[in-house]
Protein backbone atom coordinates (compact mmCIF):
# COMPACT_ATOMS: atom_id res chain seq x y z
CA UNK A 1 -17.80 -9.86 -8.55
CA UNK A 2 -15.54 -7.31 -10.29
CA UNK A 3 -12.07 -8.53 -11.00
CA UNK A 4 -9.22 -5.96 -10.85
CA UNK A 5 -5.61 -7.23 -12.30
CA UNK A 6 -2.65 -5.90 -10.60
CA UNK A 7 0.74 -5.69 -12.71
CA UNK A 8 3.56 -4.80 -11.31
CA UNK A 9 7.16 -4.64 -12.62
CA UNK A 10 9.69 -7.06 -10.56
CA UNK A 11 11.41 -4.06 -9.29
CA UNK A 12 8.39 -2.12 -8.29
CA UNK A 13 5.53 -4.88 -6.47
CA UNK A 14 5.61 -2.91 -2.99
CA UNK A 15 2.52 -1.63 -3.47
CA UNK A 16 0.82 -4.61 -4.81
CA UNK A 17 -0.18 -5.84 -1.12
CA UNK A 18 -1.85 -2.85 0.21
CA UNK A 19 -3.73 -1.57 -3.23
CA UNK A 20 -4.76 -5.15 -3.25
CA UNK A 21 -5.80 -5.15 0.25
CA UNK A 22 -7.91 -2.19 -0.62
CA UNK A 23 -9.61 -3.40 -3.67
CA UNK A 24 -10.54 -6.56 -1.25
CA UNK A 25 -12.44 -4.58 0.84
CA UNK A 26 -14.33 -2.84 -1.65
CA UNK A 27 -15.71 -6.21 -3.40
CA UNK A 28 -12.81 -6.63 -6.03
CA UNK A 29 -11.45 -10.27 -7.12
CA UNK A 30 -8.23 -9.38 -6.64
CA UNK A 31 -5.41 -10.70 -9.61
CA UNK A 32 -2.02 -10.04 -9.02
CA UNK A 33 1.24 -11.24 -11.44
CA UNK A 34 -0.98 -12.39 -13.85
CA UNK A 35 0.50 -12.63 -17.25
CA UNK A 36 -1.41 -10.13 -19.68
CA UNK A 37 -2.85 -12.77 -22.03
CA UNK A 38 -4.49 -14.60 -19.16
CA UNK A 39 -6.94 -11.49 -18.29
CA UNK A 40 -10.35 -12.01 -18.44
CA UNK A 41 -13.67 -10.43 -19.26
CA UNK A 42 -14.68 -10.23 -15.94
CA UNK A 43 -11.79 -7.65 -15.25
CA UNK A 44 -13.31 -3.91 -14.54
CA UNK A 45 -10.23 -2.41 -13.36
CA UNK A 46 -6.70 -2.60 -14.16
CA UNK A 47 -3.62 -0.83 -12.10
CA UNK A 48 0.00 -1.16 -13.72
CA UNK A 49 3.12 -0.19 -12.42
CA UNK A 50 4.41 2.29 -15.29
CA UNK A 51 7.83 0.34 -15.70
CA UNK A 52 5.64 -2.85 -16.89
CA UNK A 53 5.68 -2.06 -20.27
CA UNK A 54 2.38 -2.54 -21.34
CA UNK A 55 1.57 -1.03 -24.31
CA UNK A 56 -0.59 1.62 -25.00
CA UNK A 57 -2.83 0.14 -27.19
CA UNK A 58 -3.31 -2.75 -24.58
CA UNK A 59 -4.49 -0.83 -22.34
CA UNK A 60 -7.05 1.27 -24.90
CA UNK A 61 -8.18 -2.25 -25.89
CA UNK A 62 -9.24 -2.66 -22.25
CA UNK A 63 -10.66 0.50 -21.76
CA UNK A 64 -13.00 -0.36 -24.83
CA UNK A 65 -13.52 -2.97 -22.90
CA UNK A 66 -14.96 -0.97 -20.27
CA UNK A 67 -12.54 -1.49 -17.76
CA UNK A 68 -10.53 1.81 -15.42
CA UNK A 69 -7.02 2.06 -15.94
CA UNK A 70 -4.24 3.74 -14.33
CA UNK A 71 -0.98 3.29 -13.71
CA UNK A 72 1.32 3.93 -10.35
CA UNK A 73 4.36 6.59 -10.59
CA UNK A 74 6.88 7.41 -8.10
CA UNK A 75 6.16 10.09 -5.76
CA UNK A 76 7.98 11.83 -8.15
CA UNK A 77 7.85 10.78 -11.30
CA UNK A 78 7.04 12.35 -14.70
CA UNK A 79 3.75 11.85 -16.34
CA UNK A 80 3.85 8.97 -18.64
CA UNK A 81 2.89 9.38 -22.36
CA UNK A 82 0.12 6.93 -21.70
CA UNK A 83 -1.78 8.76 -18.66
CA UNK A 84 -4.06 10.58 -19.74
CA UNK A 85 -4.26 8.92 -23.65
CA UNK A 86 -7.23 6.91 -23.97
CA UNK A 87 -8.91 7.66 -20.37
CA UNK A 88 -6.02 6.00 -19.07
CA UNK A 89 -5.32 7.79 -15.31
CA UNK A 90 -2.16 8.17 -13.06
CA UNK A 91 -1.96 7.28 -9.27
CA UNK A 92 1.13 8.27 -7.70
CA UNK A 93 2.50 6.17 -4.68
CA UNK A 94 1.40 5.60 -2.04
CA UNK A 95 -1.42 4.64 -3.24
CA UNK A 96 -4.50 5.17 -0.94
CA UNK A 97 -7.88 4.02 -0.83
CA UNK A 98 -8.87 7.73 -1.28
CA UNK A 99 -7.00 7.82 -4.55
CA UNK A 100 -8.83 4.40 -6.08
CA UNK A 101 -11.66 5.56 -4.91
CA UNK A 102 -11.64 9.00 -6.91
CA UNK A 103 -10.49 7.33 -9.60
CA UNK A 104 -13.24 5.28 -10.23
CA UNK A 105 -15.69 8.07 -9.19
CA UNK A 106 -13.99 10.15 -12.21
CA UNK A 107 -14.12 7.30 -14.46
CA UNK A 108 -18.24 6.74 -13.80
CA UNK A 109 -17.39 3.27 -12.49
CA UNK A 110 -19.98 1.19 -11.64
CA UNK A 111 -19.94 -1.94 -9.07
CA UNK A 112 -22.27 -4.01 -10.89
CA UNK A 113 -20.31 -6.34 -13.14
CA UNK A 114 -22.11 -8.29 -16.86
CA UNK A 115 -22.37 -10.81 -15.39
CA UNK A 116 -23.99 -10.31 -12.57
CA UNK A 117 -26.62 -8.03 -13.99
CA UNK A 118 -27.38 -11.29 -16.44
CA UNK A 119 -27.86 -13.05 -13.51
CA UNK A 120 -30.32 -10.89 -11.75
CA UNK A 121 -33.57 -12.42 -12.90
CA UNK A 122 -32.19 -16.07 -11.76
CA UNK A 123 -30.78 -15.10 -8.41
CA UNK A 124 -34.14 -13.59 -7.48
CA UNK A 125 -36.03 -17.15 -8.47
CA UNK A 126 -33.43 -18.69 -6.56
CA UNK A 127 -34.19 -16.73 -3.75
CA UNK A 128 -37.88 -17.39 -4.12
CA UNK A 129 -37.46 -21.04 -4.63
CA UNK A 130 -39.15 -20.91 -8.17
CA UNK A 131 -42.05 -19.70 -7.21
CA UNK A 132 -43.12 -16.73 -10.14
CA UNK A 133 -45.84 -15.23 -7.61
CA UNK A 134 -43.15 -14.91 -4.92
CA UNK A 135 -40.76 -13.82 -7.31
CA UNK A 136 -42.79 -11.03 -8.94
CA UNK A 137 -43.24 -9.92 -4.77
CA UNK A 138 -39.85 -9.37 -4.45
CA UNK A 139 -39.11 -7.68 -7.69
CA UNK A 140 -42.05 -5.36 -6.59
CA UNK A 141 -40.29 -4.84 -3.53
CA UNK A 142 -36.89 -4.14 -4.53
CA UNK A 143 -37.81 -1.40 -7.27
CA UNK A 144 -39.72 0.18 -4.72
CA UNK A 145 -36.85 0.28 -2.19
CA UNK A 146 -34.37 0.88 -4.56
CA UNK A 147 -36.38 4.34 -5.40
CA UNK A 148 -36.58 5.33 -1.82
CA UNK A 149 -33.11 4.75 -0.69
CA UNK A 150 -31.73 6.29 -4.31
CA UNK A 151 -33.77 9.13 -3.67
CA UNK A 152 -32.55 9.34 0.03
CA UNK A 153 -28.60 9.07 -0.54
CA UNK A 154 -28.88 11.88 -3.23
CA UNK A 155 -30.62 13.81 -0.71
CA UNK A 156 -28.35 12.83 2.24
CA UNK A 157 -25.38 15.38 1.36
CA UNK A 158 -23.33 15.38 5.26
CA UNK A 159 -26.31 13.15 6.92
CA UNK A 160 -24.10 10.23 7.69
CA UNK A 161 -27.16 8.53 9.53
CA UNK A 162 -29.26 8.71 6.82
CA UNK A 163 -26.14 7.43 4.52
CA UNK A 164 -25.74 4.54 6.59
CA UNK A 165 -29.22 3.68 6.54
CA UNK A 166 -29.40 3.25 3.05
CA UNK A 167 -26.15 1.15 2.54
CA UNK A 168 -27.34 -0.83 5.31
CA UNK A 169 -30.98 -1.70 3.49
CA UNK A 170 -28.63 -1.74 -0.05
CA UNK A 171 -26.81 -4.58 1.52
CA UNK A 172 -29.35 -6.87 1.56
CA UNK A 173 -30.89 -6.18 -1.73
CA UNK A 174 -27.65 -6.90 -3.64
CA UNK A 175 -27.32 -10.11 -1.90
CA UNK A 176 -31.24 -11.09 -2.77
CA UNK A 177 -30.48 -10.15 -6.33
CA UNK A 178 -26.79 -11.70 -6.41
CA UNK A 179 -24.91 -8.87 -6.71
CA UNK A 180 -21.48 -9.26 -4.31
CA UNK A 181 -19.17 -6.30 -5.69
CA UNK A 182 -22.46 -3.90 -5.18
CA UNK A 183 -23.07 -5.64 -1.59
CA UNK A 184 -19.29 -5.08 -0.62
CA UNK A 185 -19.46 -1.93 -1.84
CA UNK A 186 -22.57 -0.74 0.24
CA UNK A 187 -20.90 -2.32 3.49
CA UNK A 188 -17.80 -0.60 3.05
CA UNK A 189 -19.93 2.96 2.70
CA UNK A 190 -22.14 1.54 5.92
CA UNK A 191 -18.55 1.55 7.45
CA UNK A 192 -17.75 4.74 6.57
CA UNK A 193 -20.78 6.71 7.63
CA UNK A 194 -20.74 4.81 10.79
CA UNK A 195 -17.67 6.24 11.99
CA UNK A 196 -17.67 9.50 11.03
CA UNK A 197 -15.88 9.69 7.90
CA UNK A 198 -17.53 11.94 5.64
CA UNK A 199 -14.72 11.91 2.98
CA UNK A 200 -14.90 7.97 2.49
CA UNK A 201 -18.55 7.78 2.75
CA UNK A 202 -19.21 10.86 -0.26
CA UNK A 203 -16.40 9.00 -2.57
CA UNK A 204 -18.46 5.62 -2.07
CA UNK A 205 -21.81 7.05 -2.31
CA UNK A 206 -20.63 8.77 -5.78
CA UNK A 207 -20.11 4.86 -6.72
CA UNK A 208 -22.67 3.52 -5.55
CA UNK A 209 -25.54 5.86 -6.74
CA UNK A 210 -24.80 4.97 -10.15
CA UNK A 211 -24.85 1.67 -9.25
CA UNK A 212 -28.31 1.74 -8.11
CA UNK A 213 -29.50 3.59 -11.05
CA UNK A 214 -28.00 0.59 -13.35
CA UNK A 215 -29.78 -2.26 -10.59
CA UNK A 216 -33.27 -0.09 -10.71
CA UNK A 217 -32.94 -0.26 -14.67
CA UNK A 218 -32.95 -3.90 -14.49
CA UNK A 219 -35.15 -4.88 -11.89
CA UNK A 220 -37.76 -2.15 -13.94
CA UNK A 221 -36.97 -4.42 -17.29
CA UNK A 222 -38.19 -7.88 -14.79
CA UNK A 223 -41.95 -9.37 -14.53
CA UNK A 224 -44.19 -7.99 -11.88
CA UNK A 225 -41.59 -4.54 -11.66
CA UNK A 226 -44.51 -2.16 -11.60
């Protein structure tokens, strides 16, 4: 699952609870007050409160990393001398699920942590009890789902139906394949279509389309793919 680290100055942790709350729902392991030495690899997505103090180069060094970074400002606050330095971002308060979820659209995030796409290949034995000719069914299976519902949820645009079909069917392939921040992901943009909300479900589906395009590469790279 991804990991996102929340830091927060002691002044400034108001919005801690509800970003955190957000993250939750989207498939993040959520890490909040964490001291920055104790971060870990696993981390895709840091949010700092710009009164922490981190320094820039910290937060470049985790960007190399391949993490999203942004830090919270007031309402009204001046840019900081870090946003915008080293793909860092800015999210001014309150912070909204709209907001996070733009700003890892911008930043080309993808839901699909190391790893779990190491793990692919054993998850789907697990799933298939060991068995290589069962295995190399369900391999055969997923690429050729995968293709169909990618090519459907570019082709969706404002068909919310069709949207929630495919998140729905995604669902269950990122569990077969052990993928949990992808599966979260997918249910959250099931939500979204389901009730209406064409806003949430396009910011999701620009996530989760690239997601699927990094889960087809593997599953393509597996035995029995073709």
């Amino acid at each position: 699952m991804n990991g996102a680290l929340l830091l927060a100055s002691p002044e400034d942790t108001h919005w801690v609870a509800s970003v955190a709350r957000i993250l939750r729902d989207l498939g993040f392991a959520v890490q909040t007050g964490m001291p920055v030495s104790s971060a870990t690899a696993d981390i895709g997505l840091v949010i700092a409160d710009a009164d922490t103090g981190i320094p820039d180069t910290l937060l470049g060094a985790w960007r190399g990393a391949g993490a999203v970074c942004a830090l919270v400002l007031a309402p009204d606050a001046a840019r900081t001398l870090a946003c915008g330095e080293a793909g860092v971002a800015c999210l001014r308060q309150p912070v909204t699920e709209a907001a996070i979820l733009g700003l890892l659209a911008s930043q080309h995030f993808v839901a699909l942590t190391a790893r779990e796409a190491a793990g692919v290949e054993q998850a789907i034995a697990g799933q298939t009890f060991g068995n290589p000719a069962f295995a190399a069914e369900l391999v055969r299976a997923l690429v050729s789902s995968t293709r169909t519902d990618l090519a459907r949820l570019r082709a969706a645009a404002d068909d919310l139906d069709t949207v929630r079909g495919v998140a729905h069917r995604l669902k269950a392939s990122a569990h077969y394949v052990g993928c949990h921040a992808l599966r979260l992901m997918a249910q959250r943009l099931e939500h979204a279509a389901r009730d209406g909300d064409a806003a949430t479900a396009a910011a999701l589906a620009a996530i989760v389309e690239p997601t699927m395009v990094r889960l087809l590469g593997l599953l393509a790279t597996l035995p029995a793919s073709e």
